[in-house]
N, C-alpha and C. Protein backbone atom coordinates (compact mmCIF):
# COMPACT_ATOMS: atom_id res chain seq x y z
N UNK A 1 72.41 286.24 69.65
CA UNK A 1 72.11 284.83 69.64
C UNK A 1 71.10 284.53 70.73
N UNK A 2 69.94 283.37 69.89
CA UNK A 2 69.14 283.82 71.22
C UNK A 2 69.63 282.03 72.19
N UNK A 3 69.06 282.47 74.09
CA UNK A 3 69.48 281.12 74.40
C UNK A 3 68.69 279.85 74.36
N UNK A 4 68.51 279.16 74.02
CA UNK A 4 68.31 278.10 74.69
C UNK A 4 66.87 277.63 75.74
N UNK A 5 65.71 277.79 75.97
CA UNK A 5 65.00 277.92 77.45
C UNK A 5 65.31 276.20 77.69
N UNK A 6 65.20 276.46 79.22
CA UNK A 6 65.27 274.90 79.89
C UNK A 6 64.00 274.28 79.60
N UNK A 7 64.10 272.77 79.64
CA UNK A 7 62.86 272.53 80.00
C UNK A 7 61.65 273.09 81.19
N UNK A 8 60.76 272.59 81.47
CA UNK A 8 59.81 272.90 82.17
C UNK A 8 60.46 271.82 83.14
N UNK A 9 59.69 272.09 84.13
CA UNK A 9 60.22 270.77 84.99
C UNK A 9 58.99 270.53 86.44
N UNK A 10 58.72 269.65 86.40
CA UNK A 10 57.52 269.54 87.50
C UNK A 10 57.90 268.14 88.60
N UNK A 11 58.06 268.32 89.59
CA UNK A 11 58.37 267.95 90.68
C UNK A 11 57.29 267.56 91.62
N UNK A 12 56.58 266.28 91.77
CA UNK A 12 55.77 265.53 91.68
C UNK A 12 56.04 265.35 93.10
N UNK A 13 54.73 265.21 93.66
CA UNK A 13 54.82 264.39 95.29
C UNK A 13 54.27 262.84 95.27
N UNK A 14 53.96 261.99 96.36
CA UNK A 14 53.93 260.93 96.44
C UNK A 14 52.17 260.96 95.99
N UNK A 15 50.93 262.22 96.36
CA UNK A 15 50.01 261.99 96.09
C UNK A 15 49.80 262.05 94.91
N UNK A 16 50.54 262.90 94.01
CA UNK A 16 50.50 263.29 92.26
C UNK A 16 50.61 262.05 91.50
N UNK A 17 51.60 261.11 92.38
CA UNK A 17 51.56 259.39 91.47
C UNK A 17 50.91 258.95 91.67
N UNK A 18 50.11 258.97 93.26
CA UNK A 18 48.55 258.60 93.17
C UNK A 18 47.60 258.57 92.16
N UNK A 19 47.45 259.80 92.22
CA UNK A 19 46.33 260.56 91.23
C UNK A 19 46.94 259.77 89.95
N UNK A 20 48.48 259.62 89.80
CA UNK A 20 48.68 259.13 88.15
C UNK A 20 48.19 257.99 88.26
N UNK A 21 48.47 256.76 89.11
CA UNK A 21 48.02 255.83 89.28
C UNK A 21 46.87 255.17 88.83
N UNK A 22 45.80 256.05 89.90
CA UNK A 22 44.43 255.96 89.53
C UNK A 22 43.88 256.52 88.26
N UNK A 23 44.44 257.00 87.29
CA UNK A 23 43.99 257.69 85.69
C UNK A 23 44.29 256.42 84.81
N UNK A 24 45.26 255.56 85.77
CA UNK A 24 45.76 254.08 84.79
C UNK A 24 44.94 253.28 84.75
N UNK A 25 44.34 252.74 85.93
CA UNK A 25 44.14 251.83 86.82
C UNK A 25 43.01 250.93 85.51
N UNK A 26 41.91 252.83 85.49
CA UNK A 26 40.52 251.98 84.45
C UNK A 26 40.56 251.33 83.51
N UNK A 27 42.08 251.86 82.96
CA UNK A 27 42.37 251.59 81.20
C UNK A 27 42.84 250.39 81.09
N UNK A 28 43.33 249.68 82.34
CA UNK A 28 43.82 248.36 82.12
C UNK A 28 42.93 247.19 82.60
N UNK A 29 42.36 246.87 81.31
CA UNK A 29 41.29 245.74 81.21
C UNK A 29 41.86 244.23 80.92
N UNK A 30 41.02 243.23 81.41
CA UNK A 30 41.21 242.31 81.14
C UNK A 30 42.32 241.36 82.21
N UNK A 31 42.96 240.42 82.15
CA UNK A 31 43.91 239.56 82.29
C UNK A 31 44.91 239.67 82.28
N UNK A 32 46.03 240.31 83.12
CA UNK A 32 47.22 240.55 83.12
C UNK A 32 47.82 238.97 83.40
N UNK A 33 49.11 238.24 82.55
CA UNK A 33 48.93 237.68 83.44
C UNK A 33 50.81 237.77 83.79
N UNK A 34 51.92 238.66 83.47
CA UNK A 34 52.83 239.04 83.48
C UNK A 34 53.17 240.78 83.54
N UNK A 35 53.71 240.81 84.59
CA UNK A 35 53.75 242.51 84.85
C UNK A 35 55.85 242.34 84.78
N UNK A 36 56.33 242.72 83.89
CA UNK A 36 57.98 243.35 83.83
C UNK A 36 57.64 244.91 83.96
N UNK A 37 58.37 245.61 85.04
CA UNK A 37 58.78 246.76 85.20
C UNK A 37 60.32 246.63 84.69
N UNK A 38 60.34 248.10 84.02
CA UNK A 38 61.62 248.53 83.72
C UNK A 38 62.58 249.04 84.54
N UNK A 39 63.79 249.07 84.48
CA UNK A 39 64.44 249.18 86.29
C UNK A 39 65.32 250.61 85.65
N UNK A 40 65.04 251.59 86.65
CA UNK A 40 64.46 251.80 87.89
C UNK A 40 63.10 252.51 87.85
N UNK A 41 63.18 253.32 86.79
CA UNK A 41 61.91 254.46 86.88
C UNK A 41 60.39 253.30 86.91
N UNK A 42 60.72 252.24 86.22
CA UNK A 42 59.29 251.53 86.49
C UNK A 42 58.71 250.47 87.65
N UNK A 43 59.62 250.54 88.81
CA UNK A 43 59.82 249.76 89.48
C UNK A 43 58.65 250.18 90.77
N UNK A 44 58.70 251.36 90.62
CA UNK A 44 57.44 251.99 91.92
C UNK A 44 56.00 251.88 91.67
N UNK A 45 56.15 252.22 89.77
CA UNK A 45 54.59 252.58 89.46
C UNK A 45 54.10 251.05 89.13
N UNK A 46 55.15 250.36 88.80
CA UNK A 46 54.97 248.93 88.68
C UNK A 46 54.24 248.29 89.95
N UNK A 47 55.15 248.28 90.63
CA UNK A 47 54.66 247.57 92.70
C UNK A 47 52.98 248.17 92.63
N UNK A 48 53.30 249.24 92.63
CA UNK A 48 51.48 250.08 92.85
C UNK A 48 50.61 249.68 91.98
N UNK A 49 50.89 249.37 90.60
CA UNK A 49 50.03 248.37 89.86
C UNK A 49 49.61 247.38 90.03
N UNK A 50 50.69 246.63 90.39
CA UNK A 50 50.53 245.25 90.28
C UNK A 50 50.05 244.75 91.72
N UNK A 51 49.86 245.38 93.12
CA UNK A 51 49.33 245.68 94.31
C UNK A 51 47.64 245.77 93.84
N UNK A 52 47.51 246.93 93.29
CA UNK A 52 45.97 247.48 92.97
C UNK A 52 45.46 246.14 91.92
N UNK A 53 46.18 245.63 90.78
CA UNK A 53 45.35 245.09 90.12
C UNK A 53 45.64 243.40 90.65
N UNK A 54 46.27 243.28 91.44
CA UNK A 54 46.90 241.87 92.09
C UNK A 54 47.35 240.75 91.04
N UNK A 55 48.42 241.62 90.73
CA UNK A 55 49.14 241.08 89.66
C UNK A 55 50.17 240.04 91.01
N UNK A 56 50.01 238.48 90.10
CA UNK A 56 51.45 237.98 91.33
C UNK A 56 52.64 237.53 90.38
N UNK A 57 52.53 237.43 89.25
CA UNK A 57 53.77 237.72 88.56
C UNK A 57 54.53 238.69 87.75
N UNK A 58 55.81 239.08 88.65
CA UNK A 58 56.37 240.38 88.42
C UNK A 58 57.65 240.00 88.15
N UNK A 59 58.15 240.40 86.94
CA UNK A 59 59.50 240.48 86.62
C UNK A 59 59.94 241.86 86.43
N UNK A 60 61.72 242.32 86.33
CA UNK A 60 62.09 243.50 86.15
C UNK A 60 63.45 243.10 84.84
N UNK A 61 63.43 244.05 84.26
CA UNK A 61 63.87 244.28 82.83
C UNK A 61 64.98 245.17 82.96
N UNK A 62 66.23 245.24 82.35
CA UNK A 62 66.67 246.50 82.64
C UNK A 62 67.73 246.50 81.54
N UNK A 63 67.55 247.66 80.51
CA UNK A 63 68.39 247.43 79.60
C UNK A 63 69.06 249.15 79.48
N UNK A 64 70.03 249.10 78.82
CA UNK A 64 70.89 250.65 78.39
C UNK A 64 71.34 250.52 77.29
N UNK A 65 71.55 252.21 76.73
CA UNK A 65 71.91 252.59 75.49
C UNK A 65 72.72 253.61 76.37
N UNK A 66 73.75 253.63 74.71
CA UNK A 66 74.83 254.54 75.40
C UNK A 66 74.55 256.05 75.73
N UNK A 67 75.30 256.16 76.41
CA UNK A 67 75.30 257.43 77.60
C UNK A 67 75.26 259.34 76.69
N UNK A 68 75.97 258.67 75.62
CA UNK A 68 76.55 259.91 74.88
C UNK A 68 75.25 260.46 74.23
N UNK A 69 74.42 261.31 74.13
CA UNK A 69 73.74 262.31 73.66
C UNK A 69 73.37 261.95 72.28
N UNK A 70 72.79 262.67 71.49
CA UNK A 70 71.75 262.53 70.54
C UNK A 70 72.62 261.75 69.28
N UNK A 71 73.27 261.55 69.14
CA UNK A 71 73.68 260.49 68.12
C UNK A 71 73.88 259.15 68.00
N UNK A 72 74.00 258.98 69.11
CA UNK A 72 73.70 257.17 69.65
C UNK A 72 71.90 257.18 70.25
N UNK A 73 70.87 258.04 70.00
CA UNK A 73 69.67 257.49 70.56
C UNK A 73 68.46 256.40 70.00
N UNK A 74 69.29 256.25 68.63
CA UNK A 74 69.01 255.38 67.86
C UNK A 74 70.15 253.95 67.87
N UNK A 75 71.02 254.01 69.18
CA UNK A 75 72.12 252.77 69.13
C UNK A 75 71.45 251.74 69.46
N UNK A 76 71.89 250.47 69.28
CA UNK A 76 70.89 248.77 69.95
C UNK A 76 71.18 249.05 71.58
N UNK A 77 70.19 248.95 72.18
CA UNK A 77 70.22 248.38 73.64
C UNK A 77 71.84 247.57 74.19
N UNK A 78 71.53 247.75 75.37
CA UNK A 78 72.59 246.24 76.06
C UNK A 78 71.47 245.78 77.06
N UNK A 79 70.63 244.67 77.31
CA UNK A 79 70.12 243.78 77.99
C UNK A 79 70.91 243.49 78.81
N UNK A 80 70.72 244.15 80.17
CA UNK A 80 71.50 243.74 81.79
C UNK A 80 70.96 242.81 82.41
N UNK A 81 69.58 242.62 82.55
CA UNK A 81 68.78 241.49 82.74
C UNK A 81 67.35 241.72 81.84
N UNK A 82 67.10 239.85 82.08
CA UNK A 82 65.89 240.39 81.36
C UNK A 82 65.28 239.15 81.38
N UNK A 83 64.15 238.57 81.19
CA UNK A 83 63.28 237.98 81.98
C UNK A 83 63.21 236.46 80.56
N UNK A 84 63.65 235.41 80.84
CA UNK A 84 63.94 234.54 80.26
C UNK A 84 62.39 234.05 79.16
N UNK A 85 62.64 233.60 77.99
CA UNK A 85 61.33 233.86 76.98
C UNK A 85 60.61 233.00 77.56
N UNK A 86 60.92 231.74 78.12
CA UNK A 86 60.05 230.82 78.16
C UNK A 86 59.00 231.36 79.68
N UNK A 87 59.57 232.46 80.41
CA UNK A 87 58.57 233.30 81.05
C UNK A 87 57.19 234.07 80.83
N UNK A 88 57.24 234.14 79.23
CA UNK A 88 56.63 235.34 78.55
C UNK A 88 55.79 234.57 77.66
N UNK A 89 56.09 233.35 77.15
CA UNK A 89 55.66 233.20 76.08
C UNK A 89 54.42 232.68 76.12
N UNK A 90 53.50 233.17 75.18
CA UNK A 90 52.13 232.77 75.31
C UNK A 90 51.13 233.13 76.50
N UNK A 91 51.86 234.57 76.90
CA UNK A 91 51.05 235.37 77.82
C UNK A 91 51.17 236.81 77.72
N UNK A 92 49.48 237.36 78.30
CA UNK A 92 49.74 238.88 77.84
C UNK A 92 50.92 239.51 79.25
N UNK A 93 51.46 240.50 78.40
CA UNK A 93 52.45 240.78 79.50
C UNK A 93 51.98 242.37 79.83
N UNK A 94 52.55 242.69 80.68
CA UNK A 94 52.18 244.24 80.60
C UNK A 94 53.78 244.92 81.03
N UNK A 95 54.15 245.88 80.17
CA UNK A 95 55.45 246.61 80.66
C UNK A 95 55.27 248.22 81.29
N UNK A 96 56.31 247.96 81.97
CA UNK A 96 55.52 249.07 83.29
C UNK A 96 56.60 250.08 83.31
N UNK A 97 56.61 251.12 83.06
CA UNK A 97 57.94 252.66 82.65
C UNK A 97 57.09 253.55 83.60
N UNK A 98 58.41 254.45 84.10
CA UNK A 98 57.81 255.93 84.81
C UNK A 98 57.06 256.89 83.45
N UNK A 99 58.15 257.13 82.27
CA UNK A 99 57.92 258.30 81.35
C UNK A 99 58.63 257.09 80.41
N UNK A 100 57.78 258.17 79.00
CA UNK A 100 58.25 257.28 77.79
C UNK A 100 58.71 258.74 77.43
N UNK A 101 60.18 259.27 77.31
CA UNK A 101 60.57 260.47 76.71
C UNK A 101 60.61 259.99 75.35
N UNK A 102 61.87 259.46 74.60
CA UNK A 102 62.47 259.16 73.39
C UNK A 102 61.21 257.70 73.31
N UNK A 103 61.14 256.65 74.13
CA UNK A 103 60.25 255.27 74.03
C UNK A 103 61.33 254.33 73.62
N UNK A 104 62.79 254.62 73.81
CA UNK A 104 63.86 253.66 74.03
C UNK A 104 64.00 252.58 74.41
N UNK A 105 63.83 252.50 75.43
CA UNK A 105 63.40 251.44 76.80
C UNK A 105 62.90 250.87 76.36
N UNK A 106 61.58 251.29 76.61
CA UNK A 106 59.72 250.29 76.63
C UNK A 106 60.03 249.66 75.33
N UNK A 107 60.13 250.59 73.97
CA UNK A 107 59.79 249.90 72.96
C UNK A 107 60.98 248.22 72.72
N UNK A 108 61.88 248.72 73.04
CA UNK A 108 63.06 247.70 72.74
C UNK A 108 62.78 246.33 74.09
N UNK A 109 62.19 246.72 75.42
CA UNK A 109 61.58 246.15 75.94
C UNK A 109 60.32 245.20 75.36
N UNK A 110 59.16 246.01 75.08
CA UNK A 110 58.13 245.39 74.39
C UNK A 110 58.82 244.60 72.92
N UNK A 111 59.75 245.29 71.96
CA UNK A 111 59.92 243.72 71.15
C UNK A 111 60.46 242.48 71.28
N UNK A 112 61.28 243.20 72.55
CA UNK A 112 62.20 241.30 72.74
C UNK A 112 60.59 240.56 73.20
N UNK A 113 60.16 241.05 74.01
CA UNK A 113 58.83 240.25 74.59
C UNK A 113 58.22 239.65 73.75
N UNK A 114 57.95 240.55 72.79
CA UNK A 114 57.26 240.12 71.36
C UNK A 114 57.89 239.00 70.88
N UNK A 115 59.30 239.11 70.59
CA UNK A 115 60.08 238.13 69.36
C UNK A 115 59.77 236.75 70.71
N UNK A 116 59.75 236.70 71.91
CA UNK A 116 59.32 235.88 72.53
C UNK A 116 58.42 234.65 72.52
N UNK A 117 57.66 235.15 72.03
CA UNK A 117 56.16 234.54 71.43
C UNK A 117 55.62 234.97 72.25
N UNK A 118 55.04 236.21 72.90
CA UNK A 118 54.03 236.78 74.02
C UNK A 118 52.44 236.63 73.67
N UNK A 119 51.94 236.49 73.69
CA UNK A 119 50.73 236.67 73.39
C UNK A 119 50.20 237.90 72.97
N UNK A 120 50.47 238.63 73.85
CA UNK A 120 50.34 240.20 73.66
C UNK A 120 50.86 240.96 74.81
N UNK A 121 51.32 242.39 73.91
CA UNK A 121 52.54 242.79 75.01
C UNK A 121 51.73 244.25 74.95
N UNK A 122 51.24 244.55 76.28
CA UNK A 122 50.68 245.85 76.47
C UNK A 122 51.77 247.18 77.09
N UNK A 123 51.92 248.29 77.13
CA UNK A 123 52.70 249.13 77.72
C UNK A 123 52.24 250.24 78.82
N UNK A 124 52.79 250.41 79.65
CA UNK A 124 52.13 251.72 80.77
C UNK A 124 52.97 252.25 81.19
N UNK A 125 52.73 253.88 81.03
CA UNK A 125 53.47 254.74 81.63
C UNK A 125 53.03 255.80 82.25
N UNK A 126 53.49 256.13 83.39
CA UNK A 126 52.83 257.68 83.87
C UNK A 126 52.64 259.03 82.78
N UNK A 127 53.53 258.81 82.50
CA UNK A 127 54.07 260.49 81.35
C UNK A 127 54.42 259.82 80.18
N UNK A 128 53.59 260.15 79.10
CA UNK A 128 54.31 259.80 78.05
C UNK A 128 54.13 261.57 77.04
N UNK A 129 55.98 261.64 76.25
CA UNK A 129 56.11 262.63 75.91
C UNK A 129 56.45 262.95 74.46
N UNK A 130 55.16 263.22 73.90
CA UNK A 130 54.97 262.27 72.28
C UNK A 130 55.75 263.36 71.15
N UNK A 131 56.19 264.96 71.57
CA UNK A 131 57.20 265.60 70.98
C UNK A 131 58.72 265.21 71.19
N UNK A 132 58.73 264.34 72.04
CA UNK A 132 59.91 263.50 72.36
C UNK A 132 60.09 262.36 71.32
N UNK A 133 59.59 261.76 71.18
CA UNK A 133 59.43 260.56 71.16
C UNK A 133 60.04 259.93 69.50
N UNK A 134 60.27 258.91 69.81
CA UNK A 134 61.51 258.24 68.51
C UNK A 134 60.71 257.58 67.55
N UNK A 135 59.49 257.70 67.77
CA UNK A 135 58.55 256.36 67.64
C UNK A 135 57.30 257.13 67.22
N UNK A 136 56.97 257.80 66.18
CA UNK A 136 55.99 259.03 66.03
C UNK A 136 54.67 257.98 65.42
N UNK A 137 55.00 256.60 65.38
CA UNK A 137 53.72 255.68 65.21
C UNK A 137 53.07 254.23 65.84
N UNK A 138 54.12 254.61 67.58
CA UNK A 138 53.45 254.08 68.21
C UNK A 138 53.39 254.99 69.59
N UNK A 139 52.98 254.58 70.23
CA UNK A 139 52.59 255.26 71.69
C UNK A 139 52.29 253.92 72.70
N UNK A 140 52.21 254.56 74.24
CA UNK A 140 52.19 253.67 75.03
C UNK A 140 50.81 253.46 74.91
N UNK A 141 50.03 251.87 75.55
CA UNK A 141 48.68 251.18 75.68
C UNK A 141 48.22 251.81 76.11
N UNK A 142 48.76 252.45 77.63
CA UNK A 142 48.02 253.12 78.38
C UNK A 142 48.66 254.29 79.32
N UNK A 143 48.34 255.55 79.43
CA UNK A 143 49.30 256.43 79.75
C UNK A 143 48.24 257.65 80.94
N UNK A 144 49.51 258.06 81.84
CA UNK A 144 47.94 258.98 83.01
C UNK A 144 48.21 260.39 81.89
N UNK A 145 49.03 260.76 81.79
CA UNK A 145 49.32 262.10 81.09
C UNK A 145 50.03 262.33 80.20
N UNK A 146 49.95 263.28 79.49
CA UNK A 146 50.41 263.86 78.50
C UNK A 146 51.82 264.98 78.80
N UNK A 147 52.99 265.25 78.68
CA UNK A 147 53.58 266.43 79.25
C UNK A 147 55.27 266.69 78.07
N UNK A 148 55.05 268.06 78.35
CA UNK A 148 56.85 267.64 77.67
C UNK A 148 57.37 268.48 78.87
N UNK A 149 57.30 268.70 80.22
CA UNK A 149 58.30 268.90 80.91
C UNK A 149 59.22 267.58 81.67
N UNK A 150 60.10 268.14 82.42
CA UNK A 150 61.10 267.06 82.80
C UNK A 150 60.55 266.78 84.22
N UNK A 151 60.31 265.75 84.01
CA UNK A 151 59.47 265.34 85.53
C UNK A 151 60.56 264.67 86.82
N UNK A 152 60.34 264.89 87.95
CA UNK A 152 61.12 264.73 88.70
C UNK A 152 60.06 263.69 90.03
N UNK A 153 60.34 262.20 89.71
CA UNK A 153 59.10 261.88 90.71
C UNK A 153 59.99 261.61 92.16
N UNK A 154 58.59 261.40 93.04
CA UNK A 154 59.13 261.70 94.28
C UNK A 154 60.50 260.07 95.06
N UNK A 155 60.44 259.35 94.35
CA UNK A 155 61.74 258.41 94.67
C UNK A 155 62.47 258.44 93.47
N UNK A 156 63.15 260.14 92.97
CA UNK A 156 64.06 260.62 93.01
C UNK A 156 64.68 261.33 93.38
N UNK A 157 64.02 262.04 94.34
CA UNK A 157 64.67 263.03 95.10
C UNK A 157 66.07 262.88 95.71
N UNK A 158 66.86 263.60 95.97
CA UNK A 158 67.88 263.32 96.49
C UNK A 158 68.02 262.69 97.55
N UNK A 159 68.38 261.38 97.69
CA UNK A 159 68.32 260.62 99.10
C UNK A 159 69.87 260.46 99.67
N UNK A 160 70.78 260.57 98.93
CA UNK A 160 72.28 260.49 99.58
C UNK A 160 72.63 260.39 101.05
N UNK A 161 73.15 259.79 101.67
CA UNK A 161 73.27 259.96 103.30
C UNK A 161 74.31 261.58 103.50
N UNK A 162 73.20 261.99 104.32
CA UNK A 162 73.31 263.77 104.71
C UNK A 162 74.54 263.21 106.29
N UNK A 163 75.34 264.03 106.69
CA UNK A 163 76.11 264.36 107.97
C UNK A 163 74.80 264.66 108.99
N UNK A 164 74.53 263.69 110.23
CA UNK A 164 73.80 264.25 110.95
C UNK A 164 74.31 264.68 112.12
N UNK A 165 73.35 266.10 112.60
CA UNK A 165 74.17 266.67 113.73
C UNK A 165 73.92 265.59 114.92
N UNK A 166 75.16 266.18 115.56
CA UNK A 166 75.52 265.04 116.67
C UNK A 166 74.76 265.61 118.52
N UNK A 167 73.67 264.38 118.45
CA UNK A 167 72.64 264.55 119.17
C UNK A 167 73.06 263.85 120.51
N UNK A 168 73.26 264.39 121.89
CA UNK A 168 73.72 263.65 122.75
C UNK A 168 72.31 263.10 123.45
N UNK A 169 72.52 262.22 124.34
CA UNK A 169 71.48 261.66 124.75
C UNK A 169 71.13 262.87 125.85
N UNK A 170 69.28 262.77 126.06
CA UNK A 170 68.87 263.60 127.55
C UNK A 170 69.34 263.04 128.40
N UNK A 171 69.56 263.38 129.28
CA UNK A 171 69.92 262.59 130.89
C UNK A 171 68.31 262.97 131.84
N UNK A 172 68.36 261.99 132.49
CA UNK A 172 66.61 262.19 133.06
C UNK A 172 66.89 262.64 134.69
């Protein structure tokens, strides 16, 4: 029997989102005049967007599907928060994701916006991963890369509070 290989997996530093950053930056033309990041993975590349392109209205979105593995990845959302219509309506919005693996999120994101009355609802993601993906006839607006490994960006790293050794003071 043969096994299984893991994904690939690439482990990103703070300059690599740079660099993703700036591959975004050109593609987003025009008039933003609503930036929703998705919470959490879109919440960094979001700030750095909306900083660079001086976006001043920022909302965050945050919805889940159930936990259980490939038979619920087609289940309805649950909306934890989410940014009231009369926010949206009749403006282009832009939705802001780390990775579009499956396009779960974003997409179910981008239609409530839509059923909103948005004007137009654009999408951005660092990684979008289109052998993944649930959605084989749409894709994100605007994307830095292409990848099917499992990306690991750098505000995920393990931050947990570590035991620190116990440092006495110098005496002078």
């Amino acid at each position: 029997m043969r096994r299984a290989e893991s994904p690939r997996q690439e482990v990103l530093t703070w300059t690599d989102v740079e660099a993703l950053i700036d591959t975004l930056l050109p593609q987003i033309t025009g008039t933003i005049d609503l930036l929703v990041m998705i919470t959490r993975g879109g919440i960094v590349p979001g700030g750095m967007i909306a900083e660079a392109l001086n976006i001043k209205h920022i909302l965050t979105a945050a919805v889940e599907f159930p936990s259980v593995a490939a038979p619920t990845l087609l289940a309805w959302p649950t909306f934890l928060q989410f940014p009231d219509e009369s926010l949206t309506r009749g403006r282009r919005v832009l939705v802001i994701d780390d990775v579009w693996t499956h396009g779960r999120h974003i997409m179910s994101v981008r239609g409530r916006i839509e059923a909103s009355g948005a004007a137009a609802v654009d999408t951005a993601v660092l990684h979008y991963k289109p052998s993944a993906s649930l959605f084989p006839n749409h894709k994100p607006t605007y994307y830095a890369a292409i990848t099917d490994a499992y990306i690991v960006y750098p505000w995920e790293i393990d931050r947990r509070p570590r035991p620190a050794d116990l440092v006495l003071p110098k005496t002078f």
